[in-house]
Every structure is written in structure tokens, then in C-alpha cells.
N, C-alpha and C. Protein backbone atom coordinates (compact mmCIF):
# COMPACT_ATOMS: atom_id res chain seq x y z
N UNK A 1 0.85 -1.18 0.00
CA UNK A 1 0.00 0.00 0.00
C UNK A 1 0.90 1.24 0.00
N UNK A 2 0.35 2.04 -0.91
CA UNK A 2 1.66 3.07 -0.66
C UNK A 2 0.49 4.31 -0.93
N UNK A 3 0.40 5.57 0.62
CA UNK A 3 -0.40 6.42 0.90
C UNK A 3 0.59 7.79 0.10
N UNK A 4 -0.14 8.74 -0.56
CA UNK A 4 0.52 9.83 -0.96
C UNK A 4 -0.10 11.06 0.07
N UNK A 5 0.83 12.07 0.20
CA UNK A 5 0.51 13.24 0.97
C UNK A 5 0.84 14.44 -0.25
N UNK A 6 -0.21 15.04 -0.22
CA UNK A 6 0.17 16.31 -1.56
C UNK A 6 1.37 17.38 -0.74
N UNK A 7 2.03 17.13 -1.56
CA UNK A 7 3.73 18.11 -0.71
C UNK A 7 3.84 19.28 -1.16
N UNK A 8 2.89 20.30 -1.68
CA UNK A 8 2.93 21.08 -2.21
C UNK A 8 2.99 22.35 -1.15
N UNK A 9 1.96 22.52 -0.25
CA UNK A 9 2.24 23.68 0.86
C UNK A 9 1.68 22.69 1.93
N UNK A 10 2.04 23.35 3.26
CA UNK A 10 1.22 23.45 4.86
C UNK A 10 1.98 21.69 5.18
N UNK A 11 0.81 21.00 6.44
CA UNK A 11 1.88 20.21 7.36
C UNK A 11 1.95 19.26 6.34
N UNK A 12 2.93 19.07 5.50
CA UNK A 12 3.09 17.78 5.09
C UNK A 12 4.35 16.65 5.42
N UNK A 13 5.25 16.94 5.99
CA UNK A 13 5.81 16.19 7.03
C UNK A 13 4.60 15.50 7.95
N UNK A 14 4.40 16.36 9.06
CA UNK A 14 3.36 15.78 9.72
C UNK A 14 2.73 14.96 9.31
N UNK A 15 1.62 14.72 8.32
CA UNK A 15 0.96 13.98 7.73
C UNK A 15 1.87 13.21 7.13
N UNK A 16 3.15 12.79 6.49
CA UNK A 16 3.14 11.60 5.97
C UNK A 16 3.65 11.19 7.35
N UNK A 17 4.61 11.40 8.70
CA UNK A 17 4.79 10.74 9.79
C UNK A 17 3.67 9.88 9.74
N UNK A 18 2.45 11.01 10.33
CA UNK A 18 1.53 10.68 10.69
C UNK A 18 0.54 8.81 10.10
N UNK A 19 0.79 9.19 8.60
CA UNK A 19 0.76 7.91 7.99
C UNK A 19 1.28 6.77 8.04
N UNK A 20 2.74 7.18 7.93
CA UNK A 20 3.56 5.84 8.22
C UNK A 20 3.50 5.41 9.67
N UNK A 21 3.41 5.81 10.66
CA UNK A 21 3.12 5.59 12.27
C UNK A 21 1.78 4.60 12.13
N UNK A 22 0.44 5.39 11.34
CA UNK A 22 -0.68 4.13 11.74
C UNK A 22 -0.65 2.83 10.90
N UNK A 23 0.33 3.28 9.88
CA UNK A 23 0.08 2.19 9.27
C UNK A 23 1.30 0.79 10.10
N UNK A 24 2.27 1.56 10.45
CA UNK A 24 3.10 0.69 11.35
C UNK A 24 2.25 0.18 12.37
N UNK A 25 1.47 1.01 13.00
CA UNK A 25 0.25 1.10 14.20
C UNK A 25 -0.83 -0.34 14.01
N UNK A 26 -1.05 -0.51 12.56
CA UNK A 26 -2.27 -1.28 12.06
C UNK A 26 -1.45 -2.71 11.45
N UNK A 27 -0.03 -2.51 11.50
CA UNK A 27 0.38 -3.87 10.77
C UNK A 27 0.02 -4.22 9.22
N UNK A 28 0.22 -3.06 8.78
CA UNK A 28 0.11 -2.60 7.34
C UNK A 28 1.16 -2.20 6.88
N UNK A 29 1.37 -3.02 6.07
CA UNK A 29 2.77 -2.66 4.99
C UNK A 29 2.70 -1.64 4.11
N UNK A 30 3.67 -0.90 3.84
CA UNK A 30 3.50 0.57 2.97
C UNK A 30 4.16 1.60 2.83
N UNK A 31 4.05 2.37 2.21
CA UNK A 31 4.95 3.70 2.63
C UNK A 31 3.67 4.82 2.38
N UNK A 32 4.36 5.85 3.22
CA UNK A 32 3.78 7.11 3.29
C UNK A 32 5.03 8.25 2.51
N UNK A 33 4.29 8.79 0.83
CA UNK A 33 5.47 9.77 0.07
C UNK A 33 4.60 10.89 -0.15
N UNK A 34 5.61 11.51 -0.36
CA UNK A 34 5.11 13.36 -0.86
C UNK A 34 4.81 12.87 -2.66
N UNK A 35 3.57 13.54 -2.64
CA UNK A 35 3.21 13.81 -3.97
C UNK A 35 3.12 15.59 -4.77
N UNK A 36 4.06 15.83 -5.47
CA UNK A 36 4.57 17.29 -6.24
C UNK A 36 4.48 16.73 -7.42
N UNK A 37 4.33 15.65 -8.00
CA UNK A 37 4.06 15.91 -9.81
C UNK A 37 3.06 14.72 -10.19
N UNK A 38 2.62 14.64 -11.33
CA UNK A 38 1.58 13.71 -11.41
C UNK A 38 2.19 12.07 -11.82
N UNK A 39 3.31 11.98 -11.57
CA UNK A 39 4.13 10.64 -11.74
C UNK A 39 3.64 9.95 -10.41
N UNK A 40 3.62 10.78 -8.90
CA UNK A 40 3.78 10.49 -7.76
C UNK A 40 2.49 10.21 -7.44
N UNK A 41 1.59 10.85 -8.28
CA UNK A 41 0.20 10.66 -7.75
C UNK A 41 -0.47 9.53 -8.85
N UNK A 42 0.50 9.03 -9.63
CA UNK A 42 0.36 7.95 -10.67
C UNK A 42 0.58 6.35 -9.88
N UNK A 43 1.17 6.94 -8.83
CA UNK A 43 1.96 5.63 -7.79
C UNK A 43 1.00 5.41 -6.29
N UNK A 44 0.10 5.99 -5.95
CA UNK A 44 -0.81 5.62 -4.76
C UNK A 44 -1.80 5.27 -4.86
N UNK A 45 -2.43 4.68 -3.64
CA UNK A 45 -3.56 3.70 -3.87
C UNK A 45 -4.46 4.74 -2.81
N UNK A 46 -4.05 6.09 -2.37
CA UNK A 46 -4.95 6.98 -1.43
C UNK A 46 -4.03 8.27 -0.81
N UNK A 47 -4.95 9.19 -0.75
CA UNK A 47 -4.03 10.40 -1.09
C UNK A 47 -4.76 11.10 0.12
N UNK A 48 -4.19 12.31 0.95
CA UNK A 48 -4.38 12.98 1.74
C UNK A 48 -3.51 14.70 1.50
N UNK A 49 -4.88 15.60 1.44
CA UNK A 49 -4.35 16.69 1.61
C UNK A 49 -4.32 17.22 2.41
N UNK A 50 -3.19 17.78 3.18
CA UNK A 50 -3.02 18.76 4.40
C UNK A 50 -3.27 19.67 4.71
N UNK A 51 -3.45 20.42 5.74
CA UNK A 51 -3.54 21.98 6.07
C UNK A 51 -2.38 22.57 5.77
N UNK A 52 -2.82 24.15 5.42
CA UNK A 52 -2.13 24.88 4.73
C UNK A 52 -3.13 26.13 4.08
N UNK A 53 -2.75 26.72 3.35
CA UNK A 53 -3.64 27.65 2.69
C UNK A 53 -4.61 26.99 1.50
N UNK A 54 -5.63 27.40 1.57
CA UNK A 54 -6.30 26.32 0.46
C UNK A 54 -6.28 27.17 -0.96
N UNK A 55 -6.29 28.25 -0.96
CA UNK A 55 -5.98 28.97 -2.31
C UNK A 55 -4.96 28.85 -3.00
N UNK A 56 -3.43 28.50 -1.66
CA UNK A 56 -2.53 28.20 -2.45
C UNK A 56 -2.02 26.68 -3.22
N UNK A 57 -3.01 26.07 -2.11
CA UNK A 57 -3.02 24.46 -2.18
C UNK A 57 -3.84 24.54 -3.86
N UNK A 58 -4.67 24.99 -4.19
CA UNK A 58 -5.69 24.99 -4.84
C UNK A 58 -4.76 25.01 -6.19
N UNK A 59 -4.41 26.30 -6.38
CA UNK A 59 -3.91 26.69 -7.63
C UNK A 59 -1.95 26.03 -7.75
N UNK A 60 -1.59 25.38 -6.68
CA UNK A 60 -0.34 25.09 -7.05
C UNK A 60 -0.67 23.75 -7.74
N UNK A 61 -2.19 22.75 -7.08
CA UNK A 61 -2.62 21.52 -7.92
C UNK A 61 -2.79 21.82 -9.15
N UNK A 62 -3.80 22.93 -9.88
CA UNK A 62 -3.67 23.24 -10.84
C UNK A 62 -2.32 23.30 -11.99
N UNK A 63 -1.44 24.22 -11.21
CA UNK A 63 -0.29 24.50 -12.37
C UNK A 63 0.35 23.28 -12.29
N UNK A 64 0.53 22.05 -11.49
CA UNK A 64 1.24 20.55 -11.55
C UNK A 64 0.87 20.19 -12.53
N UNK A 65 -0.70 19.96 -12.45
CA UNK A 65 -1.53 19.55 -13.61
C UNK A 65 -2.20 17.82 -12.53
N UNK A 66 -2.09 18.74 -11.36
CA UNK A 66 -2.77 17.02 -10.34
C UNK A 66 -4.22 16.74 -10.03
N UNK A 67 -4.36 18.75 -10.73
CA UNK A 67 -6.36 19.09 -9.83
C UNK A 67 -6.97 17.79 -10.53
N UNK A 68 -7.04 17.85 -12.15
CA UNK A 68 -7.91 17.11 -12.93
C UNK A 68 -7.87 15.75 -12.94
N UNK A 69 -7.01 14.88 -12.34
CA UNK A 69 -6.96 13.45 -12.04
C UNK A 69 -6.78 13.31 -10.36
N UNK A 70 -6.75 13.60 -9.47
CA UNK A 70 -7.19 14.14 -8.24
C UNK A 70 -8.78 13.91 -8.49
N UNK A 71 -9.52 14.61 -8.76
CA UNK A 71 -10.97 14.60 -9.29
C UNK A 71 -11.37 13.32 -9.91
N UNK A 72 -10.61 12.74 -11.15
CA UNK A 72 -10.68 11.92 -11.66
C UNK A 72 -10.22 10.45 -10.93
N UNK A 73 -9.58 10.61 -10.06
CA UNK A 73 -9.09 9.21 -9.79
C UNK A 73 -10.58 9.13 -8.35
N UNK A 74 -10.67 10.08 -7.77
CA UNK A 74 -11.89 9.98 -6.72
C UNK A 74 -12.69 9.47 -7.34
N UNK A 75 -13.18 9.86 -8.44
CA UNK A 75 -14.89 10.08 -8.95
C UNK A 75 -14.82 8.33 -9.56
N UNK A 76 -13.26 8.32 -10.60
CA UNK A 76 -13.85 6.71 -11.44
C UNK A 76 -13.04 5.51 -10.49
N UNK A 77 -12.09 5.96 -9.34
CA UNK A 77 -11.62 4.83 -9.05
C UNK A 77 -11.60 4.91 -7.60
N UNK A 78 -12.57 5.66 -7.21
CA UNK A 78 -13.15 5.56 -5.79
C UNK A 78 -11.72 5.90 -4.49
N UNK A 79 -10.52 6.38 -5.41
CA UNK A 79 -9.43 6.78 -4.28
C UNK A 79 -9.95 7.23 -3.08
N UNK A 80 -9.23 6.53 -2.48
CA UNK A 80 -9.81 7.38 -0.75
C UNK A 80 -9.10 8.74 -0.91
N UNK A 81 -9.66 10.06 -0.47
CA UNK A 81 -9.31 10.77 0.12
C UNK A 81 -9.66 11.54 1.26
N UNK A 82 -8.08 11.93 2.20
CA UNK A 82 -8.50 12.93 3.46
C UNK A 82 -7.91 14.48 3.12
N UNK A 83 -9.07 14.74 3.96
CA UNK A 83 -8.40 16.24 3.62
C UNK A 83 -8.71 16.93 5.10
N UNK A 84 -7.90 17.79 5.62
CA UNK A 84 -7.58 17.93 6.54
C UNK A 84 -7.67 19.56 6.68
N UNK A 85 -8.30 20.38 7.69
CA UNK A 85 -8.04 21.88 7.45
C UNK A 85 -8.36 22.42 5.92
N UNK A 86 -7.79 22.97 5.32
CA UNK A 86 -7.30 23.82 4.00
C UNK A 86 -7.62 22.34 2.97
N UNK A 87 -7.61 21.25 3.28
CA UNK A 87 -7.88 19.87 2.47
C UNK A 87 -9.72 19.79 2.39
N UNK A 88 -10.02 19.58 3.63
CA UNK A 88 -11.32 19.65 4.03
C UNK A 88 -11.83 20.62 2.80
N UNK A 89 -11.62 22.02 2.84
CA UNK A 89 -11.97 23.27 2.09
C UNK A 89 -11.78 22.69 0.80
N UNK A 90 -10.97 22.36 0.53
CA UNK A 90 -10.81 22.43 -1.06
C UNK A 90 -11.48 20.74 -1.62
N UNK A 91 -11.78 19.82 -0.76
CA UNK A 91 -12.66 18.58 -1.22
C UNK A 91 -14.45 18.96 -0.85
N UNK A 92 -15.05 20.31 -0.70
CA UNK A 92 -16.17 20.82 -0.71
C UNK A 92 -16.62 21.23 -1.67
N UNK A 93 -17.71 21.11 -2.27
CA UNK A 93 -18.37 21.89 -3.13
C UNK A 93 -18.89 23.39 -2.78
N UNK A 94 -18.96 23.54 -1.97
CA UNK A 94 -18.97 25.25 -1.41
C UNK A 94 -18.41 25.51 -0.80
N UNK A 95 -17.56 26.79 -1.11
CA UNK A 95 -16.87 27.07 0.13
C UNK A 95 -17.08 28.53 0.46
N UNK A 96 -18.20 29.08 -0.42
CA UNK A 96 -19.09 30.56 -0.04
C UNK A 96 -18.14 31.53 -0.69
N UNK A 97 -18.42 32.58 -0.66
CA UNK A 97 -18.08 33.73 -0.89
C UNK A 97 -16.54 34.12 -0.98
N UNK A 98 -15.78 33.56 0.45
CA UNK A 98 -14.55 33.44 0.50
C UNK A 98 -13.78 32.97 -0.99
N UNK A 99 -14.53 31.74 -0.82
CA UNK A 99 -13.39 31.13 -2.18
C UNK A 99 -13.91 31.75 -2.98
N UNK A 100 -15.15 32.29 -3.93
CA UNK A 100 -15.38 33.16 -4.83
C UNK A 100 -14.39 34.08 -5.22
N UNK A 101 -14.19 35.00 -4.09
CA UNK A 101 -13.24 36.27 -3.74
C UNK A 101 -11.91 35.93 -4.27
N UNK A 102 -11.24 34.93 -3.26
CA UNK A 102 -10.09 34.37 -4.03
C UNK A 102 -9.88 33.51 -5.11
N UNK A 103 -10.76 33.38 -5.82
CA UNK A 103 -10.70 32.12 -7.10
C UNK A 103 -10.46 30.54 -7.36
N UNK A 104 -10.72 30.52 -5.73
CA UNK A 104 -10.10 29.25 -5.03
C UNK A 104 -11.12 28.52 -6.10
N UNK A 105 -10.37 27.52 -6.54
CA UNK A 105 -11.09 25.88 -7.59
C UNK A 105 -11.04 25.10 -6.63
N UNK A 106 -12.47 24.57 -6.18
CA UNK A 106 -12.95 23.27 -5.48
C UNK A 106 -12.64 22.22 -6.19
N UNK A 107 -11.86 21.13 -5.73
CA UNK A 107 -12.05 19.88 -5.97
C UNK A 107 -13.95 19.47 -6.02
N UNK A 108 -14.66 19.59 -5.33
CA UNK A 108 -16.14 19.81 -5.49
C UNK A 108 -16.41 17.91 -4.95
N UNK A 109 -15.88 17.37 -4.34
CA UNK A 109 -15.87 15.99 -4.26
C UNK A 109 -16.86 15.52 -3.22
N UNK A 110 -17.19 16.48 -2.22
CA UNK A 110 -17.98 16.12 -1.05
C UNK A 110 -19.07 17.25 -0.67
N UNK A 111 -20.76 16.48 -0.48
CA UNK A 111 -21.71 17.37 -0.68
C UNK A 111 -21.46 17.45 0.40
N UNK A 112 -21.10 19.10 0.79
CA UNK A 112 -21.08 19.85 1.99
C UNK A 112 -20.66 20.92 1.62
N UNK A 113 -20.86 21.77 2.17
CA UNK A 113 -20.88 23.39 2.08
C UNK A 113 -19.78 23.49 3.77
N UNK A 114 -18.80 24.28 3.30
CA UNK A 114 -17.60 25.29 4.74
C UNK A 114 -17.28 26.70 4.50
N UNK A 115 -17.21 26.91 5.61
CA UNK A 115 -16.92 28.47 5.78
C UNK A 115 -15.20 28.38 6.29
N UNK A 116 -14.69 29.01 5.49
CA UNK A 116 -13.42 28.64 5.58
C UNK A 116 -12.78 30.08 7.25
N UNK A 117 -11.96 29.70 7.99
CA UNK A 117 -11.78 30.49 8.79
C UNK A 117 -12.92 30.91 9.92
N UNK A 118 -13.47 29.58 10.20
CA UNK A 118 -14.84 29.93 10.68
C UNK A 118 -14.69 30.37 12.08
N UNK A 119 -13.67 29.96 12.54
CA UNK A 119 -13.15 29.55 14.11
C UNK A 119 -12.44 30.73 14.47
N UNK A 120 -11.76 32.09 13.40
CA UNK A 120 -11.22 32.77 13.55
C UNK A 120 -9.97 32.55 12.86
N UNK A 121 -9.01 33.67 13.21
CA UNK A 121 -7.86 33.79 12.96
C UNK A 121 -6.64 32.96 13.47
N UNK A 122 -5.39 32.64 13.34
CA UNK A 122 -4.33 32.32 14.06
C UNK A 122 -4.53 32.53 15.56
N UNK A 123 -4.52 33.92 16.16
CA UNK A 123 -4.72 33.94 17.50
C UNK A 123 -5.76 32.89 18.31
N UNK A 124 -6.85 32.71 17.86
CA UNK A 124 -8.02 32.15 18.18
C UNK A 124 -8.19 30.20 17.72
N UNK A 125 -6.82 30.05 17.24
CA UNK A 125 -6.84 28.50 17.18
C UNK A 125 -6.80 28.06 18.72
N UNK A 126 -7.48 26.48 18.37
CA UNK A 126 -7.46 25.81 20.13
C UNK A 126 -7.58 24.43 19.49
N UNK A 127 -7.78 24.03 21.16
CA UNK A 127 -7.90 22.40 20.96
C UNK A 127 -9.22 22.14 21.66
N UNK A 128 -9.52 21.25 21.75
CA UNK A 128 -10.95 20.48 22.29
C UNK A 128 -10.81 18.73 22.28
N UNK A 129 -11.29 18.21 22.99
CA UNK A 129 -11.67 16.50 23.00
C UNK A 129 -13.15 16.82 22.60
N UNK A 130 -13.09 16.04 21.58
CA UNK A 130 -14.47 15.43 21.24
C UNK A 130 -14.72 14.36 20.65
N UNK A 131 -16.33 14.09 20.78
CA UNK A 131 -16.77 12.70 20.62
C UNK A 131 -16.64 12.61 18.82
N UNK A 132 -16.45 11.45 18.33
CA UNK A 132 -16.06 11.05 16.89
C UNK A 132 -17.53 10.09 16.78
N UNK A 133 -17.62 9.69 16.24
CA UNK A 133 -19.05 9.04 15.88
C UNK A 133 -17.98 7.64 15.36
N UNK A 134 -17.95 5.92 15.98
CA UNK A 134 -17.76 4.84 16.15
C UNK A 134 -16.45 5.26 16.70
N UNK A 135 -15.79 5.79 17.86
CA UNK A 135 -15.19 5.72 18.57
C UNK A 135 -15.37 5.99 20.11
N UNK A 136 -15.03 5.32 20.87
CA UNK A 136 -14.99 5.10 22.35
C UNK A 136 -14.32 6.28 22.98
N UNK A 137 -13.53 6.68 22.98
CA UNK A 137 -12.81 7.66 23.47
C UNK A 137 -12.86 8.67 23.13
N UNK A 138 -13.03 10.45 23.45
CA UNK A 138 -12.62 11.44 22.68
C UNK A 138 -11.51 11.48 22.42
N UNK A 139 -11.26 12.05 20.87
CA UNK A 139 -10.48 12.87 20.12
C UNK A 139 -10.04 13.69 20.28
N UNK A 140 -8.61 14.36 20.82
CA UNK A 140 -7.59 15.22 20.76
C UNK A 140 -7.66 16.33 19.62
N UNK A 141 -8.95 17.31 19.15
CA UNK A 141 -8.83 18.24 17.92
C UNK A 141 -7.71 19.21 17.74
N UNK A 142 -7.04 19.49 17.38
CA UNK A 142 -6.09 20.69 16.94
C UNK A 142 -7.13 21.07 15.95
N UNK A 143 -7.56 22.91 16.44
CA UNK A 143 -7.91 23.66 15.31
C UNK A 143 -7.19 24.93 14.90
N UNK A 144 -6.65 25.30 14.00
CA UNK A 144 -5.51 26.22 13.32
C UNK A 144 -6.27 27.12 12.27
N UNK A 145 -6.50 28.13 12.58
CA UNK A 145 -7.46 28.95 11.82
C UNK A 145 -8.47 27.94 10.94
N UNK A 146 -9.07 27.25 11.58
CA UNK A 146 -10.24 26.53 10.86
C UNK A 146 -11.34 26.65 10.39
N UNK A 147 -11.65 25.85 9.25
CA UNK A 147 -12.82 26.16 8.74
C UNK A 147 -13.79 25.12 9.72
N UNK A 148 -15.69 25.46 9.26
CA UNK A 148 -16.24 24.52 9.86
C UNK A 148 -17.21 24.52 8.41
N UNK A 149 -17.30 22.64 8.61
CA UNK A 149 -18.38 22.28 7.78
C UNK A 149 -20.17 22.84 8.23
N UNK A 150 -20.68 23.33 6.81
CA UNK A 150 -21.59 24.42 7.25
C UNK A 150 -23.14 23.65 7.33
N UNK A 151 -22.93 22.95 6.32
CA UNK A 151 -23.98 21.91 6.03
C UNK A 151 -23.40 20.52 5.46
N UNK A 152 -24.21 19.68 5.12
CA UNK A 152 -23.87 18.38 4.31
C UNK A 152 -25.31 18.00 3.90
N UNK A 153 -25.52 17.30 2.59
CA UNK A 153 -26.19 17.04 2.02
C UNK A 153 -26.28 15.59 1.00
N UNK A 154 -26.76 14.95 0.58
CA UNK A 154 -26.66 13.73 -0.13
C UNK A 154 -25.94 12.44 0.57
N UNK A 155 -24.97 11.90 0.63
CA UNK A 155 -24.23 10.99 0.97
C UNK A 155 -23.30 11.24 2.48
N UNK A 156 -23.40 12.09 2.34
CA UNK A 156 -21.78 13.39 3.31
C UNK A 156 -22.70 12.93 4.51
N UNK A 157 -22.03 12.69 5.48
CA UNK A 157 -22.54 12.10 6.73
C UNK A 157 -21.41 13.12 8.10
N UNK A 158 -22.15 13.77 9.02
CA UNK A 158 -21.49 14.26 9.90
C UNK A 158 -20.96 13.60 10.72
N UNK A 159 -19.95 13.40 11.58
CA UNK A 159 -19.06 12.47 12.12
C UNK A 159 -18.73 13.29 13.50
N UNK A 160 -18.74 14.91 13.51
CA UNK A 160 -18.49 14.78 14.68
C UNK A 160 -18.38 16.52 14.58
N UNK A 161 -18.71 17.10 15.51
CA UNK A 161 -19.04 18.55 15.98
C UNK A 161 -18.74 19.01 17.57
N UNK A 162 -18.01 20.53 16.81
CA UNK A 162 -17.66 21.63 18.36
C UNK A 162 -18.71 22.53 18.13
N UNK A 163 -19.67 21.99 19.76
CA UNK A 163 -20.85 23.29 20.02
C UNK A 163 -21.72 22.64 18.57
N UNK A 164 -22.23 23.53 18.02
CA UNK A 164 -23.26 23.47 16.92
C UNK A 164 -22.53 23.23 15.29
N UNK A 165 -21.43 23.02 15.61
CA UNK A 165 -20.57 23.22 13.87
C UNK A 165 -20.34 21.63 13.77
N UNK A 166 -20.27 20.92 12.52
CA UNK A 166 -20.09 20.06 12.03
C UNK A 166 -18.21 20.14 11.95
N UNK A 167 -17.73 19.39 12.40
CA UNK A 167 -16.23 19.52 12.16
C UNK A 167 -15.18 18.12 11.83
N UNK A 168 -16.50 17.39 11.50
CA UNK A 168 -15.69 15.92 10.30
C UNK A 168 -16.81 15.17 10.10
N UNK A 169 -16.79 14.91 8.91
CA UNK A 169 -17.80 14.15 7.71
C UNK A 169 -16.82 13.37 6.71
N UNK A 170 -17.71 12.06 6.43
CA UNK A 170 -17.46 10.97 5.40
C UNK A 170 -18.15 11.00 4.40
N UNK A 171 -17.53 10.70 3.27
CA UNK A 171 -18.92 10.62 1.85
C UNK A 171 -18.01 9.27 1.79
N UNK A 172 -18.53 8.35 1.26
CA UNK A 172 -17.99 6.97 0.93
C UNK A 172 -16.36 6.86 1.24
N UNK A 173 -15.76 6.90 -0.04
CA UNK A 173 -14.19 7.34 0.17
C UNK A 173 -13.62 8.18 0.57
N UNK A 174 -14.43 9.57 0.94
CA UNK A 174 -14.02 10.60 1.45
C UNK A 174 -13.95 11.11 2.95
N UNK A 175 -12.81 11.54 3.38
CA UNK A 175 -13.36 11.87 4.85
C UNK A 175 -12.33 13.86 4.64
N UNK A 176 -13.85 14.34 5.36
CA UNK A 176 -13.27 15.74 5.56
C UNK A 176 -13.18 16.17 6.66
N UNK A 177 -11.85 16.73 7.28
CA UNK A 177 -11.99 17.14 8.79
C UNK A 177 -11.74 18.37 8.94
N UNK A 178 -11.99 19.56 9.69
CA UNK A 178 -11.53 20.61 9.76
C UNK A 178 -10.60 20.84 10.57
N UNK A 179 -9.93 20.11 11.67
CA UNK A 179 -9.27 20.04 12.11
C UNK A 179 -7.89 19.41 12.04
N UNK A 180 -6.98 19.07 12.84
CA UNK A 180 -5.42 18.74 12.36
C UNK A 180 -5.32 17.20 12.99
N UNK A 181 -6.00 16.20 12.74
CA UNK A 181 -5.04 14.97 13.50
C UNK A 181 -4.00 14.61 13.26
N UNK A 182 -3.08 14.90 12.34
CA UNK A 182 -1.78 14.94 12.30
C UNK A 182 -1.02 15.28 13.24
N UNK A 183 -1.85 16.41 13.88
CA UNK A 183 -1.28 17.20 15.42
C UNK A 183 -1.48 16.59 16.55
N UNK A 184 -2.40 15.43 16.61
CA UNK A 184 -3.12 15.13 18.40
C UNK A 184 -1.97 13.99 18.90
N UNK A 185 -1.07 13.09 17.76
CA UNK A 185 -0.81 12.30 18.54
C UNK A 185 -1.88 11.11 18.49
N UNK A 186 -3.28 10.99 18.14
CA UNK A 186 -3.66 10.23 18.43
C UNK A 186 -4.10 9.56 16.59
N UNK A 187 -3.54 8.39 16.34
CA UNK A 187 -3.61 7.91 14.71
C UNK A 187 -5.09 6.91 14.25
N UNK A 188 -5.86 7.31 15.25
CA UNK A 188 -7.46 6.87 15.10
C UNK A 188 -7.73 7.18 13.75
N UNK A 189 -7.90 8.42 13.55
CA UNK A 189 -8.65 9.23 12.33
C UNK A 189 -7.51 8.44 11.02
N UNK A 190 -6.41 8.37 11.41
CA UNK A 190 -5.08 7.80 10.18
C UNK A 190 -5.72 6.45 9.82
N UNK A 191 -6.27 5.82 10.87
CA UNK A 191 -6.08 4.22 10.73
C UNK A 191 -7.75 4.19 10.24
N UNK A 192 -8.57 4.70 10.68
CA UNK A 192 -10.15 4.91 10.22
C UNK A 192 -9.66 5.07 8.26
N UNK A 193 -8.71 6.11 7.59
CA UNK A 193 -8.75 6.42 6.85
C UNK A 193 -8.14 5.61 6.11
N UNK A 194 -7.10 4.57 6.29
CA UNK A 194 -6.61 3.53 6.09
C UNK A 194 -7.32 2.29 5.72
N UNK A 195 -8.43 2.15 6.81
CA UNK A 195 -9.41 0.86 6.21
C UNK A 195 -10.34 1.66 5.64
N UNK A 196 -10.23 2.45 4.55
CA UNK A 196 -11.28 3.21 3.34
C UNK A 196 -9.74 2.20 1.96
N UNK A 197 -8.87 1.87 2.40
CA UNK A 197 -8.00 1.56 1.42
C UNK A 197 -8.16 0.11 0.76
């Protein structure tokens, strides 16, 4: 099994650690690589985008040339993908006004609508434990200027919410989180995303 992390901006160290740890974690053979050209993303069987800026995440997929088979490998060959923060944002079909403004191109992969920066600014990131929907224990959230999922609709299933905001949803192969598990330490959400493989 070999998991790709888009290496283009934001935590992507983190996230491939993060990968190779659950999959060591789960007794799964594999590697966890950075994906920067479409050779790399020609070589995985499930891909995860990181936090980071999603406008810049957005348009650096574009000029690779990764947006349009990214899309394509989800839609005809059911790739798992996570998207994480700025990942989350850009695997939404709405992302309101914001992305309008900046020209941000949705991947458009998961019926749900986010407000990107919902949580505030840098100053105003935090953490929280919360409940995950088929897990026993709370979850360790890291939120980093986060967005929150605003709605979901069709398939998109809510998974788990701070206060009244939706802040991780599944569509089949897809899981969107607004938050950082790359950051908690805890490789639940890695290994959940792992058996989508």
C-alpha cells in the first residue's frame, strides 16, 4: 500500500509521519510519500491533503496539472481521500463567498458546504476532545485557523461537531476534517482512513 501526501504547501511532514506511524500502528505494509508531480500521484492507492492555505493548495494543484486526475481518480476509481483543514476546504463543493473572492477551484468531491476560517484567525486556534461518531474515546482536535463544515447534504454524513458546527464528515471514500489529526498524537482518524484503502 503506498499512501501519498500532496507536498505542495502546509503540514506535510506531519501527515506523511503521521501515515507511516498508523500504518506501522495497524500492521500494514506501505509507505507514506510526498506527492509534487503527477508521476507520484500515478503511484498511490490513497491520497491525503493537508492543512495549509487552500488557495494556495488549490492553484499550485492546478499548475502541476494534479487538480484534474485528483478529481478523476476519486470520482472513477473511488481513491480514498482525506483532507484535513485547507484539504477539508478544497474537497467541498462550497466554500461561499470566501473562495469566490479568491478564485479558489474546489475539488467539489464532497456534498457539503464550509466556511473557511470559521473559528477565527491564528490567534483564536485551540484544541478540544471530542466525541467522533464509532469511537470510544474522545479525540484530541487541533484547530488552526479553521474552517467549519456548514452543512452536508446527499451521501456526506457528519461524524463529529464543536458546540453546533459540524467539524468531520465521510462521503464513501471521502473523509473531511476541519481540524489537524496529524497534530493530536492520536492515529485513530489515520487508521479509520486507512481501512477506506
Amino acid at each position: 500500500m503506498r499512501i501519498g501526501v500532496i507536498g505542495v504547501q502546509g503540514d506535510v511532514s506531519e501527515h506523511v509521519d503521521a501515515v507511516a506511524r498508523a500504518m506501522r500502528d495497524a500492521g500494514r505494509p506501505g509507505d507514506a510519500i510526498n506527492v509534487r508531480r503527477r508521476e507520484d500521484l500515478d503511484r498511490v492507492d490513497a491520497l491525503t491533503i493537508p492543512g495549509g492555505e487552500s488557495t494556495t493548495i488549490s492553484k499550485l494543484l492546478v499548475q502541476l496539472g494534479l487538480f484534474d486526475e485528483i478529481v478523476r481518480r476519486a470520482t472513477d476509481e473511488a481513491m480514498p481521500i482525506m483532507g484535513t483543514c485547507a484539504g477539508c476546504i478544497l474537497l467541498a463543493k462550497d466554500a461561499g463567498v470566501q473562495a469566490d473572492k479568491t478564485k479558489t477551484r474546489l475539488l467539489g468531491l464532497m456534498d457539503m458546504a464550509v466556511d473557511r476560517n470559521a473559528f477565527g484567525r491564528q490567534r483564536e486556534s485551540f484544541e478540544a476532545d471530542l466525541e467522533i461518531e464509532g469511537m470510544e474515546k474522545p479525540f484530541h482536535c487541533v484547530f488552526i485557523r479553521a474552517p467549519a463544515i456548514l452543512r452536508t447534504w446527499g451521501d456526506c454524513t457528519p461524524l463529529s461537531r464543536y458546540k453546533d458546527r459540524i467539524v468531520l464528515a465521510r462521503q464513501g471514500n471521502l473523509i473531511g476534517a476541519a481540524f489537524h489529526p496529524e497534530l493530536s498524537g492520536d492515529l485513530r482518524i489515520h487508521r479509520r482512513f486507512l481501512d477506506l484503502v
